[in-house]
C-alpha atoms as a PDB file:
ATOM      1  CA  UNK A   1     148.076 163.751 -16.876  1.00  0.00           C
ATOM      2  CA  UNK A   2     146.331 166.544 -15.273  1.00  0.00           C
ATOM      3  CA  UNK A   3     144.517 167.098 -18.580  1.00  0.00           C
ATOM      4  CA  UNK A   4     142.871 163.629 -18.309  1.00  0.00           C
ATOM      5  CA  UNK A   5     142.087 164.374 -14.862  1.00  0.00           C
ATOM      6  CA  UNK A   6     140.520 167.349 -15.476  1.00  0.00           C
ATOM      7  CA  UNK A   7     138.399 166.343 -18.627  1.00  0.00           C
ATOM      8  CA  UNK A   8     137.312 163.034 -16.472  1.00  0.00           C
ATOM      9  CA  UNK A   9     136.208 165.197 -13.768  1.00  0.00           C
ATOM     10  CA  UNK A  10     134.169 167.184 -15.885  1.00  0.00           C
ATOM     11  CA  UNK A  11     132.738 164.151 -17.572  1.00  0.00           C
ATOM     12  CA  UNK A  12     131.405 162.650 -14.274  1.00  0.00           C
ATOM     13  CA  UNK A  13     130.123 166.148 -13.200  1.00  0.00           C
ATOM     14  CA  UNK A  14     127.934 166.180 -16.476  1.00  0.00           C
ATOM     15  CA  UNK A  15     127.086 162.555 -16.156  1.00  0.00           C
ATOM     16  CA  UNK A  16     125.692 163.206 -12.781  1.00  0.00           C
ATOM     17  CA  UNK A  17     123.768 166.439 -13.629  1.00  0.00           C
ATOM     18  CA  UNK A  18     122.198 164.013 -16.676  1.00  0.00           C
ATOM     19  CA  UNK A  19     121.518 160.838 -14.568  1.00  0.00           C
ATOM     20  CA  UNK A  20     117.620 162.527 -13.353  1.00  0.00           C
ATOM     21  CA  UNK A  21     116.858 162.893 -16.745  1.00  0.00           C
ATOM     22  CA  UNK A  22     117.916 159.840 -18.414  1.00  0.00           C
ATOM     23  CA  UNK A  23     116.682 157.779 -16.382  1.00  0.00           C
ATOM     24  CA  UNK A  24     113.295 159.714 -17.313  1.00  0.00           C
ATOM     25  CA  UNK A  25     114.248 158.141 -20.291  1.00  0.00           C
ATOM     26  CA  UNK A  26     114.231 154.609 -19.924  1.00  0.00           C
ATOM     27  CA  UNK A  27     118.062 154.746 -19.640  1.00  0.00           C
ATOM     28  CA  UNK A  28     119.404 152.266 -16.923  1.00  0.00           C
ATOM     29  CA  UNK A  29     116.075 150.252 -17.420  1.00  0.00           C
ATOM     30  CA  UNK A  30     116.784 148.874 -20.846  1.00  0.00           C
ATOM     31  CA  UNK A  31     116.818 144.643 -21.746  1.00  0.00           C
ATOM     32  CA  UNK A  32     119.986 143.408 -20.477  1.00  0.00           C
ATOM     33  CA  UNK A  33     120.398 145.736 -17.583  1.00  0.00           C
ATOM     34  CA  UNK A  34     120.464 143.264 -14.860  1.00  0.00           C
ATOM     35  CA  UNK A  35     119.110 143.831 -11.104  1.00  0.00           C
ATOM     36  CA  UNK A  36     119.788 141.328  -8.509  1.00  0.00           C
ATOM     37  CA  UNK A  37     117.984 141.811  -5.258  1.00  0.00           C
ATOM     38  CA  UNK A  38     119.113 139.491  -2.540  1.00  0.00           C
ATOM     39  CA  UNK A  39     117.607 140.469   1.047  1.00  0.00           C
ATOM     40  CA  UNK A  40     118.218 144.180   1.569  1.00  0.00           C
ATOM     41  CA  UNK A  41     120.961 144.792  -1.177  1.00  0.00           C
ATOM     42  CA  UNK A  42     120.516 145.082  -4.751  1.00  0.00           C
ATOM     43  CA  UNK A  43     123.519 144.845  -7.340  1.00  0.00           C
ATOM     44  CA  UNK A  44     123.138 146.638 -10.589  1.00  0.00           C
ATOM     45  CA  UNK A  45     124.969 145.784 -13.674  1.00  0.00           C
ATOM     46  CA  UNK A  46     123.964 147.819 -16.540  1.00  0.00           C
ATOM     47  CA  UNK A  47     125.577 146.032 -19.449  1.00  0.00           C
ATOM     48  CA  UNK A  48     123.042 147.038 -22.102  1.00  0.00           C
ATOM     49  CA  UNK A  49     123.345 151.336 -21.120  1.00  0.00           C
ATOM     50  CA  UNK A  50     126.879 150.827 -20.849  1.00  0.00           C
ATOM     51  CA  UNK A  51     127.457 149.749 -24.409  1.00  0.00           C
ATOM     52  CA  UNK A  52     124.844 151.982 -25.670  1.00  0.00           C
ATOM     53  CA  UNK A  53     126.416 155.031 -24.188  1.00  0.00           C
ATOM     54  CA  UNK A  54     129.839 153.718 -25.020  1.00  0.00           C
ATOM     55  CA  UNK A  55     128.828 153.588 -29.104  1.00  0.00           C
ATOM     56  CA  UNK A  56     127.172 157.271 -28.315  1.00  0.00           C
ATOM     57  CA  UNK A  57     130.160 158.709 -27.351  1.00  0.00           C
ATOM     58  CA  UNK A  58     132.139 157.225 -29.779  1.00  0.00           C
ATOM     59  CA  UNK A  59     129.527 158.471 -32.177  1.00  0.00           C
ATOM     60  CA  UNK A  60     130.043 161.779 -30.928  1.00  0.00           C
ATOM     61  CA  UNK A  61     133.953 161.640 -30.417  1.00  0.00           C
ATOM     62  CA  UNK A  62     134.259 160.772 -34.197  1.00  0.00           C
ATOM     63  CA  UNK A  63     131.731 163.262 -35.235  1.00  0.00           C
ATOM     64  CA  UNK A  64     133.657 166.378 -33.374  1.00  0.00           C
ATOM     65  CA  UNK A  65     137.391 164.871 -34.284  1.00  0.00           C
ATOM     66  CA  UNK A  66     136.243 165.361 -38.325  1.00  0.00           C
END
């Protein structure tokens, strides 16, 4: 368990490091990402980055596990 712990920490750290730069990108901003501003709060649901990061990964996952 402390293996999964370990690798997700080091997965968020990267994500975070990355976040400036893709969202340089475009990434975050794609169709389907969904902003809802109601007075002074705004929900974000980013449906459309999540799946496209989700089939990158799993790209990259089955690509390395060859």
């Amino acid at each position: 368990m402390l293996k999964w712990l370990l690798t997700l920490l080091a997965a968020l750290l990267v994500l975070g490091l990355l976040t400036p730069w893709l969202t340089r990108l475009g990434f975050g901003r794609l169709p389907g990402d969904v902003r809802v501003a109601r007075g002074r709060r705004t929900f974000y649901f980013p449906f459309t980055s999540v799946i496209l990061s989700s089939l990158l990964l799993s790209l990259l996952a089955y690509l390395l596990g060859r």
